[in-house]
Protein backbone atom coordinates (compact mmCIF):
# COMPACT_ATOMS: atom_id res chain seq x y z
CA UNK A 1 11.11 2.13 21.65
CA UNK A 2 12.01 -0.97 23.44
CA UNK A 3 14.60 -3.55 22.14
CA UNK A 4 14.45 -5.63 19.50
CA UNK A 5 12.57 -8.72 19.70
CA UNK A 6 14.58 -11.50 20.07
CA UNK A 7 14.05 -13.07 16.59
CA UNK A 8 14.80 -10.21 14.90
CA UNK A 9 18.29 -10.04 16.81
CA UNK A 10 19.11 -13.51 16.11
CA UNK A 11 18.27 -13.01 12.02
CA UNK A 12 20.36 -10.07 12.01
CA UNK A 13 23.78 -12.37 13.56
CA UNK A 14 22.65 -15.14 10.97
CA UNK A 15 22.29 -12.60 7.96
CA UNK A 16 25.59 -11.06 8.87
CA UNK A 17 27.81 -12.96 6.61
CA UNK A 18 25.32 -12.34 3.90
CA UNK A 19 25.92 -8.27 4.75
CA UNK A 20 28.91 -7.56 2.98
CA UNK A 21 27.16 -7.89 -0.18
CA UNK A 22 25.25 -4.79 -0.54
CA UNK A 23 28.96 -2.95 -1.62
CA UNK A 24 28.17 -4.33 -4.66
CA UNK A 25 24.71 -4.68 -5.32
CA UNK A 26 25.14 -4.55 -9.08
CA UNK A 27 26.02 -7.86 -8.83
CA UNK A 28 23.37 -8.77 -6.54
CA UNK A 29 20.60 -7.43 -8.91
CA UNK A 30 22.37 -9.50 -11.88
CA UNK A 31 21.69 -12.54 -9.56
CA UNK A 32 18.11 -11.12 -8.78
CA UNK A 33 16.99 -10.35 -12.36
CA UNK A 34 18.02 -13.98 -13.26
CA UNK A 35 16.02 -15.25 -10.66
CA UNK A 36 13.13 -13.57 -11.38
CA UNK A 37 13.26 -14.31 -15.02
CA UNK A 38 13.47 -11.80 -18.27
CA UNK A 39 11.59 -9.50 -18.68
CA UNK A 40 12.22 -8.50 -22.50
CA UNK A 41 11.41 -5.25 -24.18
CA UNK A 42 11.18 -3.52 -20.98
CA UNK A 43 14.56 -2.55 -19.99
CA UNK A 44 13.95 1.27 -18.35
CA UNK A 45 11.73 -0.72 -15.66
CA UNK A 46 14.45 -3.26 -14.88
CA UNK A 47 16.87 -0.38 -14.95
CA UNK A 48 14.40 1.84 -12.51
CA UNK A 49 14.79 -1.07 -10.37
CA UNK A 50 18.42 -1.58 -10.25
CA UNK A 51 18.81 2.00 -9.37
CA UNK A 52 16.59 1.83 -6.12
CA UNK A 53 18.80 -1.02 -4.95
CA UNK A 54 22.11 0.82 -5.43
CA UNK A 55 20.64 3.04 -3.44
CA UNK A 56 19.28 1.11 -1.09
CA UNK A 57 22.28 -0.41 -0.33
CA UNK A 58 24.01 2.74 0.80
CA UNK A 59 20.50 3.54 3.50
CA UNK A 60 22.05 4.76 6.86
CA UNK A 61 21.73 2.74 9.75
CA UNK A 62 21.01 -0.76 6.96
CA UNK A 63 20.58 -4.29 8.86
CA UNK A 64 21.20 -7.19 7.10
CA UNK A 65 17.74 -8.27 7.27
CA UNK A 66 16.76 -4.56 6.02
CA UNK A 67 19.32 -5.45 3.46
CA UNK A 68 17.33 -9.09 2.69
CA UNK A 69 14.35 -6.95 2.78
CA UNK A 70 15.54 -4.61 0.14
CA UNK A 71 16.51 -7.81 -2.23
CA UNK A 72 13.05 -9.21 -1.44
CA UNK A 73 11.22 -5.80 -2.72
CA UNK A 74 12.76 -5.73 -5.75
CA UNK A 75 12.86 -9.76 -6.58
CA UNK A 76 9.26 -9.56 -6.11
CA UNK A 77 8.65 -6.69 -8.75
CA UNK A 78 10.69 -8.00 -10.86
CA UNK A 79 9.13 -11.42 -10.56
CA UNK A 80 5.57 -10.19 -10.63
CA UNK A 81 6.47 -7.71 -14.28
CA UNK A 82 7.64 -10.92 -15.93
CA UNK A 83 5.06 -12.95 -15.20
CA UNK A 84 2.46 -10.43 -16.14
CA UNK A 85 3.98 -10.07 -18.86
CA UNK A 86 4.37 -13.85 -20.00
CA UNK A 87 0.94 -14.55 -19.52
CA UNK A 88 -0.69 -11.36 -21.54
CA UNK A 89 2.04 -12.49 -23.95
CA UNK A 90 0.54 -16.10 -24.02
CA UNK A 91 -3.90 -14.71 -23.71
CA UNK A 92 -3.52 -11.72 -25.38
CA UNK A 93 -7.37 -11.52 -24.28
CA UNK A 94 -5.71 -10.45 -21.17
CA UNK A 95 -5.69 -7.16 -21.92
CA UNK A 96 -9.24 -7.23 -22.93
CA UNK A 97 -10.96 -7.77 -19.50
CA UNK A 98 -12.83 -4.45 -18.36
CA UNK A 99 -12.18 -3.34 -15.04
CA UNK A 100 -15.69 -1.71 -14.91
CA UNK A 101 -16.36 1.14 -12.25
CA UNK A 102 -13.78 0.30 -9.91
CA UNK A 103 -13.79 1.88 -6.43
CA UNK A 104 -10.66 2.85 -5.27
CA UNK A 105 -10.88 4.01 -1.35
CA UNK A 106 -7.90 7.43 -1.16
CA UNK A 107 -6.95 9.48 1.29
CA UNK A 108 -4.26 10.13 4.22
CA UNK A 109 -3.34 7.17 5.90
CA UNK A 110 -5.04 6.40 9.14
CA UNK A 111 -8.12 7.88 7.80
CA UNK A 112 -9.76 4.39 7.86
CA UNK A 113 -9.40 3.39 4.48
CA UNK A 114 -8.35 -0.19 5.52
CA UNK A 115 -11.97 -0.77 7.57
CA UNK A 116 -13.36 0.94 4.45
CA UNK A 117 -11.66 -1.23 2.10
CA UNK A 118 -12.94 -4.38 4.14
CA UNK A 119 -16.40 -3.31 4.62
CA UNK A 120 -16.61 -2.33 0.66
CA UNK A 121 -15.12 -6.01 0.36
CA UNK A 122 -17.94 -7.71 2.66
CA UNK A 123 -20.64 -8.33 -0.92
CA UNK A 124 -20.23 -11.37 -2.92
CA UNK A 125 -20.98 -8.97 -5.41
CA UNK A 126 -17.79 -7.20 -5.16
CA UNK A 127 -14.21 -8.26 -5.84
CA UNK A 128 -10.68 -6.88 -3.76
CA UNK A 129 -7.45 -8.48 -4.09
CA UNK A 130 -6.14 -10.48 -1.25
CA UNK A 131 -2.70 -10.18 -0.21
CA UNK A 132 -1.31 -13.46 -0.99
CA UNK A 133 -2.62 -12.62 -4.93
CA UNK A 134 -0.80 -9.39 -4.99
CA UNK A 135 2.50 -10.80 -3.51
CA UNK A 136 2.35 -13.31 -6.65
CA UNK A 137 -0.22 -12.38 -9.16
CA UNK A 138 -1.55 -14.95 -11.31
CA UNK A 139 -3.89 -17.07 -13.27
CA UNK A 140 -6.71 -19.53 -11.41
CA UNK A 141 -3.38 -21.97 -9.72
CA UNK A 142 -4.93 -25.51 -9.18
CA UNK A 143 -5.17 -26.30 -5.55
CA UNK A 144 -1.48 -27.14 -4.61
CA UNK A 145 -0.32 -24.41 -6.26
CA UNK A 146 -2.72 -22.17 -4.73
CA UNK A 147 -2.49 -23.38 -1.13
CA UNK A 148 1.57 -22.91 -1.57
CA UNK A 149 0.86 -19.14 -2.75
CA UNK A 150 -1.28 -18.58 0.17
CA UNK A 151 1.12 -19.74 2.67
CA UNK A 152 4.06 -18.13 0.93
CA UNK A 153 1.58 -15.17 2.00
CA UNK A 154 1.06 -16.14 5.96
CA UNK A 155 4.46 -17.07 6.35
CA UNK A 156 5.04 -13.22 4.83
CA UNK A 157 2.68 -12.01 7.82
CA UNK A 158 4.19 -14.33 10.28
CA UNK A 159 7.81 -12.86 9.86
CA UNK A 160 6.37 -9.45 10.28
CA UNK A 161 4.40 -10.30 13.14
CA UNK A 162 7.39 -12.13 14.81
CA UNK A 163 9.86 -9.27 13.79
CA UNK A 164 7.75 -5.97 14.67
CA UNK A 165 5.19 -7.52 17.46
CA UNK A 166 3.46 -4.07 17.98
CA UNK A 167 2.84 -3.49 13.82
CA UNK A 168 -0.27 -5.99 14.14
CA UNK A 169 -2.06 -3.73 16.68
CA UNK A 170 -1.54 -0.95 14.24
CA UNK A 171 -2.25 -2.56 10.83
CA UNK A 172 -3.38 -5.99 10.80
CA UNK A 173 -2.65 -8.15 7.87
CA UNK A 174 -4.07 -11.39 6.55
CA UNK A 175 -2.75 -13.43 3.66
CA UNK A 176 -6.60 -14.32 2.66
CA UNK A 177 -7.30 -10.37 3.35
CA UNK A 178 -8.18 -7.99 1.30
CA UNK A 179 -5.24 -6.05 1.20
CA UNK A 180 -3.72 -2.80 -0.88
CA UNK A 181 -2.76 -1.70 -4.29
CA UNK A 182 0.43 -0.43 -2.99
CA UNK A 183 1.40 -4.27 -3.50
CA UNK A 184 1.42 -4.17 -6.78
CA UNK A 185 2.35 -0.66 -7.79
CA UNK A 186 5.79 -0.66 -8.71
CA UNK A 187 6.89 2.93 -7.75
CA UNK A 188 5.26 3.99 -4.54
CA UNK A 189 6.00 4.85 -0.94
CA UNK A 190 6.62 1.42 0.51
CA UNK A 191 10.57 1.91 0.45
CA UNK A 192 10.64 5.13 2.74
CA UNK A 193 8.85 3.01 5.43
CA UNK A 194 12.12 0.49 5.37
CA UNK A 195 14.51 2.93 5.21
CA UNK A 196 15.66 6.83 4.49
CA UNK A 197 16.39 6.51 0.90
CA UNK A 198 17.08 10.38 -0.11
CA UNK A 199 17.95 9.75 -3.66
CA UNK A 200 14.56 7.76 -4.80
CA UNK A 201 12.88 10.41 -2.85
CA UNK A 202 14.28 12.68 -5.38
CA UNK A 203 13.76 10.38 -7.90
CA UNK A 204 10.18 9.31 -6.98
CA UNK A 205 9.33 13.45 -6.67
CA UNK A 206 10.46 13.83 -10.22
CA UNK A 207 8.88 11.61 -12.31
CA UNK A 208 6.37 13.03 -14.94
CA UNK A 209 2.99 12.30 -15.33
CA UNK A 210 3.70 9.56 -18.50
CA UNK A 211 5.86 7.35 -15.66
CA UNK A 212 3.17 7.41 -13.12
CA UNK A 213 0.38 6.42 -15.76
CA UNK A 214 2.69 3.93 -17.03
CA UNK A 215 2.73 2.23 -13.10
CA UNK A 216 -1.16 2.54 -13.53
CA UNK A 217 -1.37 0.50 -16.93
CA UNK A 218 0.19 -1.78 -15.18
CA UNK A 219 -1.84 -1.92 -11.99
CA UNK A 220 -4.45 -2.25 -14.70
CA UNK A 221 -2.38 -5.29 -16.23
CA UNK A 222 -2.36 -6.92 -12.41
CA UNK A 223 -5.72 -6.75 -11.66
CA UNK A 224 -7.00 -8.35 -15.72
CA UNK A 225 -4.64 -10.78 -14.65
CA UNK A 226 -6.68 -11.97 -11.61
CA UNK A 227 -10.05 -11.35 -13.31
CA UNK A 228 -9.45 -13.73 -16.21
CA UNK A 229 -11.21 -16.95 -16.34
CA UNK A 230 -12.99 -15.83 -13.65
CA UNK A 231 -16.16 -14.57 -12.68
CA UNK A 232 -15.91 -10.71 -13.06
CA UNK A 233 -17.28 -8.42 -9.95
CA UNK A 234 -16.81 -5.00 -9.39
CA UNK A 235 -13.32 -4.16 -7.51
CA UNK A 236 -13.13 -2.38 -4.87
CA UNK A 237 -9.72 -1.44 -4.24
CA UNK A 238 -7.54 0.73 -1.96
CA UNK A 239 -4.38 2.16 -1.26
CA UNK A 240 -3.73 5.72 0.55
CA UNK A 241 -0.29 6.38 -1.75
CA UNK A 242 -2.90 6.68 -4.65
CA UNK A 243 -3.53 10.57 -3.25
CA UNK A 244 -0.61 11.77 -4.87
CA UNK A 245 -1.47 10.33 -8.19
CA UNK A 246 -5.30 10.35 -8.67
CA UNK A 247 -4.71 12.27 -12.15
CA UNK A 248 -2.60 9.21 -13.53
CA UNK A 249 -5.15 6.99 -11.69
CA UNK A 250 -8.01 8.32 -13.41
CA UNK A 251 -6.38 8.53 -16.79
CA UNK A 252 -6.12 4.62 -16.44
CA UNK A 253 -9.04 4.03 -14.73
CA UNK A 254 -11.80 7.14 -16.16
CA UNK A 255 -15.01 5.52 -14.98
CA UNK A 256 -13.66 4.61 -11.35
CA UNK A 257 -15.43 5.96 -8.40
CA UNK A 258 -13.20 7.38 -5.51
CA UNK A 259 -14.15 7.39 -1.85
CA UNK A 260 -12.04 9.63 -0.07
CA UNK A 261 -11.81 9.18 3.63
CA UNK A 262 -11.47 12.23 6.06
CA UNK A 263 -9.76 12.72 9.00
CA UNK A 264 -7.82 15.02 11.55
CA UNK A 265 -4.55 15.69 9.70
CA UNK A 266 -2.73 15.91 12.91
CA UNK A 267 -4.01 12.42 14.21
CA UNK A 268 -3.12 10.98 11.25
CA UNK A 269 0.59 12.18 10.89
CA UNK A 270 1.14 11.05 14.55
CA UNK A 271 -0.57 7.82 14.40
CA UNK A 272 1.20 7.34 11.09
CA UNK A 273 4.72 8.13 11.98
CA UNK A 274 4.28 5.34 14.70
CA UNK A 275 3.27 2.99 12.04
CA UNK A 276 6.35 3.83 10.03
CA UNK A 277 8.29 3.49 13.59
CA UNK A 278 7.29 -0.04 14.42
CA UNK A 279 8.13 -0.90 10.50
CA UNK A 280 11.26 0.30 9.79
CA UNK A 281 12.54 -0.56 13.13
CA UNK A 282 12.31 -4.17 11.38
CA UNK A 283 15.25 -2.86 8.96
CA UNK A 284 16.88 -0.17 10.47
CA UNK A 285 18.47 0.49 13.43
CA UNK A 286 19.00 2.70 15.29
CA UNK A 287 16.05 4.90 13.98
CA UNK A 288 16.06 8.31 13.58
CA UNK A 289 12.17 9.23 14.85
CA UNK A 290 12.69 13.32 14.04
CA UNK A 291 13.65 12.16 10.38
CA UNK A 292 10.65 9.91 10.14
CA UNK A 293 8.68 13.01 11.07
CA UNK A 294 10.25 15.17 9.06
CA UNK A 295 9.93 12.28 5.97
CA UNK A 296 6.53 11.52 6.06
CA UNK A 297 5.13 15.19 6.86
CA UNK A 298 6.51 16.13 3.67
CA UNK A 299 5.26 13.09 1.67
CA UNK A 300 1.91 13.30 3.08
CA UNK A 301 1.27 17.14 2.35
CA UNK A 302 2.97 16.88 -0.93
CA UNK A 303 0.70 14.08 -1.55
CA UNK A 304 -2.03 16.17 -0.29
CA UNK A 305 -1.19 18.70 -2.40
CA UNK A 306 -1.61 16.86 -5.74
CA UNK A 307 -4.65 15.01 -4.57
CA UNK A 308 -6.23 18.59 -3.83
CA UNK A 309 -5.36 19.66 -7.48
CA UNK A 310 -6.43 16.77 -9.19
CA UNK A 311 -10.09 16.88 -7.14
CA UNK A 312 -11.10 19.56 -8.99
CA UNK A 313 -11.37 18.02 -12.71
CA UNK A 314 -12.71 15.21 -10.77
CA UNK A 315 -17.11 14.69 -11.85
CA UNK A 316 -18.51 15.30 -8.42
CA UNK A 317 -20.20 12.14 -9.39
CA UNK A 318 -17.46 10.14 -9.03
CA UNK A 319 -16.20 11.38 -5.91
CA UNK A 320 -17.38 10.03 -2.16
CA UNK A 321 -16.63 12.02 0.59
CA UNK A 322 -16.16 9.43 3.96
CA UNK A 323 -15.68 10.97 7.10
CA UNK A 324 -13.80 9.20 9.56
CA UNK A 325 -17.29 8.95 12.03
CA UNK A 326 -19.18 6.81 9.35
CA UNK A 327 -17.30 3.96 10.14
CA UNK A 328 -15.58 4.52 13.78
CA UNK A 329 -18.45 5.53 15.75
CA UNK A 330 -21.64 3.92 14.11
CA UNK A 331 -20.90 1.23 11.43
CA UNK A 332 -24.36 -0.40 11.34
CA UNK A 333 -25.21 3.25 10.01
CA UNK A 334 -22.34 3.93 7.80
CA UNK A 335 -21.73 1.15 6.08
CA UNK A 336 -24.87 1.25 3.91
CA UNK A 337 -24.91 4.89 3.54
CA UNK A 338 -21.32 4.01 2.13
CA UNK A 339 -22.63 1.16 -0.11
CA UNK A 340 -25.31 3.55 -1.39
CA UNK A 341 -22.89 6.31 -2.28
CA UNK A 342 -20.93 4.25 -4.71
CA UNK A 343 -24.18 2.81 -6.32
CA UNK A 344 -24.14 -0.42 -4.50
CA UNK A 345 -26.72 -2.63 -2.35
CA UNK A 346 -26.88 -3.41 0.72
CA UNK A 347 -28.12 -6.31 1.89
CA UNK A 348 -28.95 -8.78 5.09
CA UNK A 349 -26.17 -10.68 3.99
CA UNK A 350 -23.56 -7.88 4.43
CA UNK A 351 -25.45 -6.91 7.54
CA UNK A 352 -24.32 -10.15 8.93
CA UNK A 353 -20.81 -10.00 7.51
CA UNK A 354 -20.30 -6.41 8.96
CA UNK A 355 -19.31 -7.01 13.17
CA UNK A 356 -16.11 -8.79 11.45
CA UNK A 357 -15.45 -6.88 8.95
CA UNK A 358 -15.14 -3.93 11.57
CA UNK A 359 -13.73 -5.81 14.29
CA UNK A 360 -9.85 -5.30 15.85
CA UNK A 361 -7.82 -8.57 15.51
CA UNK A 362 -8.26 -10.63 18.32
CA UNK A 363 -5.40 -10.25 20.93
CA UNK A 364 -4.32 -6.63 19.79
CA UNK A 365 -3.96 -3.72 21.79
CA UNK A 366 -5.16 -0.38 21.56
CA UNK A 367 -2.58 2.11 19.61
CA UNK A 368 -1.34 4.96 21.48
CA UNK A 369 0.96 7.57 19.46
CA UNK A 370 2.19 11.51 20.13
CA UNK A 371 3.29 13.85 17.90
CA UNK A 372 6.05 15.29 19.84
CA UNK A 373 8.19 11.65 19.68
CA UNK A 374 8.92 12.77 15.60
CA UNK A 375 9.64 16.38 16.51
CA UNK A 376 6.76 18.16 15.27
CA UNK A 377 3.76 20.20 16.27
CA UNK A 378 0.28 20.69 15.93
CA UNK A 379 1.04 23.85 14.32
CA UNK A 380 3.22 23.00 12.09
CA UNK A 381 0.51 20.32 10.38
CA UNK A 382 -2.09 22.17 10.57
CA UNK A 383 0.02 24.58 8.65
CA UNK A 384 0.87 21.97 6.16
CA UNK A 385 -2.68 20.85 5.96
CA UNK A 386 -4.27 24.41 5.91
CA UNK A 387 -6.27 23.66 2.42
CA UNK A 388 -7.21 20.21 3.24
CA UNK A 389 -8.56 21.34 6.47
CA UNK A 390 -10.66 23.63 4.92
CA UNK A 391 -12.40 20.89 3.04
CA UNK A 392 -12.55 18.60 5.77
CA UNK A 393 -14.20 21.26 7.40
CA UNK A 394 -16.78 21.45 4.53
CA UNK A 395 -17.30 17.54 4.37
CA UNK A 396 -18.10 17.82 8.35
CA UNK A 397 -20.90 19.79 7.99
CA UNK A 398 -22.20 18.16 4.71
């Protein structure tokens, strides 16, 4: 990987004072949890979230602005909890708003769920969360308000653009996007990408099926938040780390439809481990590329794994099967076969918002990945894969 750009380099020398703090990040998450406000009656979250600093804070190979990073992750859940919390606590009615037949695009990353998401996202009849609302979720803001949240957002997509140059022609993101759940869930994958973390790893491996609903009621909780007082549309939403938890999902969720995108297992591990790369390069350095392979092969297949087992209690008629061709090699086609498959119209309108929808960000280049830079084989995925690529196999020739 070539060297760090130069901004990146010159944060790092100006956070380096700042460094010495993560030996005691106790202290720092004291300072944090004030910040973000309290959050009372809901003291095993707060404590979940103290834990994944600690450890954190001991990552290998830690910058300081990984270590500003880390701070940031966790003052923005903690942030985002309490002021869910405040404001079901102030409209009960909060809780009230139906999330009616939600679509939530699942699958492998790199499977084109993010062109799915934004072509699902194209009717006026439909509703997905944009990134700047799932940095800071909250009620209709009046206008200064809302213009500061959205540029809170940009600047958010600036410092990653200025930091990792090459993550933009890999996964583009837009403040006024639509943009993924993984956001708002609390507990998902988002801190491997930073930095190797083996003890939440552990942690995140182990928890039972009661914690992971529990991040779901609370995805719920997000999402009523940004639906009331305002006109209610069907959500289409989106996030690959859902695979590993479509049981808790569903519990949560029973009447959502799922559209589950399909694609070579051994592309996507490659093409994702270069994602991951370009990321955590942002926060760690120097990085180990045969650990991110090792990492994220195991995530993904164990997240396979689950997502397999849960499939089968899932009502067929709830469950879209999107091959990666509907969308890559004829949208014009796809796109309303995919609107049609989750009970939705089509119409000239989303015709004419389709070329952009589809489109690659102007003045990105084309992503080029290999296996073999994160030590592994085609072998050895496809052996990881073996069940899924038996139903890819059977989606193909549907």
């Amino acid at each position: 990987m070539s060297a760090s750009p130069l901004a990146l380099v010159l944060a790092d020398l100006a956070l380096r004072p700042a460094f010495g703090s993560r030996r005691n990040p106790g202290r720092i998450f004291d300072r944090i949890v004030v910040e973000a406000g309290e959050v009372p009656g809901d003291r095993e979250f707060v404590d979940d979230f103290r834990t994944l600093l600690g450890w954190w804070a001991q990552a290998e190979h830690l910058t300081p602005v990984g270590w500003q990073a880390a701070q940031g992750h966790v003052r923005r859940h903690l942030a985002n909890r309490a002021r869910v919390r405040r404001l079901i606590a102030e409209h009960p009615e909060i809780e009230r708003e139906p999330i009616e037949r939600p679509v939530f695009v699942v699958g492998l990353p790199r499977t084109a769920t993010t062109v799915t998401h934004a072509v699902l996202s194209v009717s006026d009849e439909h509703r997905s969360p944009l990134l700047w609302e799932l940095l800071a979720p909250d009620l209709e803001l009046p206008p200064r308000q809302r213009r500061r949240a959205i540029a809170a957002g940009r600047r958010m997509v600036r410092g990653t653009d200025l930091f990792a140059p090459r993550f933009r022609d890999i996964h583009a993101m837009a403040a006024e996007g639509p943009e993924e759940c993984t956001f708002a869930l609390p507990h998902a994958l988002m801190p491997f990408s930073q930095a190797r973390i083996p003890e939440y790893r552990e942690w995140h491996c182990a928890r039972d099926f009661a914690h992971r609903e529990a991040d779901y009621r609370y995805l719920k909780q997000v999402y009523q938040v940004l639906q009331y007082g305002r006109p209610r549309r069907r959500w289409m939403l989106k996030s690959p780390m859902h695979l590993e938890n479509l049981d808790a999902l569903l519990a949560v969720f029973p009447d959502a439809t799922l559209v589950w995108c399909h694609r070579d297992p051994v592309t996507v591990v490659a093409s994702f481990c270069s994602l991951i790369e370009h990321g955590m390069a942002v926060s760690t350095r120097p990085v180990d590329l045969t650990g991110i392979g090792a990492t994220w092969l195991g995530l993904l297949s164990r997240a396979m794994t689950r997502g397999l087992a849960a499939r089968a209690a899932i009502p067929a008629q709830q469950l879209v099967d999107a091959p990666y061709a509907w969308l890559d090699s004829d949208p014009a086609t796809g796109a309303p076969k995919l609107f049609a498959a989750v009970g939705a119209r089509w119409t000239e309108d989303d015709s004419a918002r389709l070329p952009a929808a589809v489109a690659r960000p102007k003045g990105t280049r084309r992503h080029t990945y290999d296996l073999s830079r994160y030590g592994l084989t085609r072998d050895e995925v496809e052996s990881a894969f073996a069940d899924y690529n038996v139903l890819r196999a059977e989606v193909d020739r549907a």
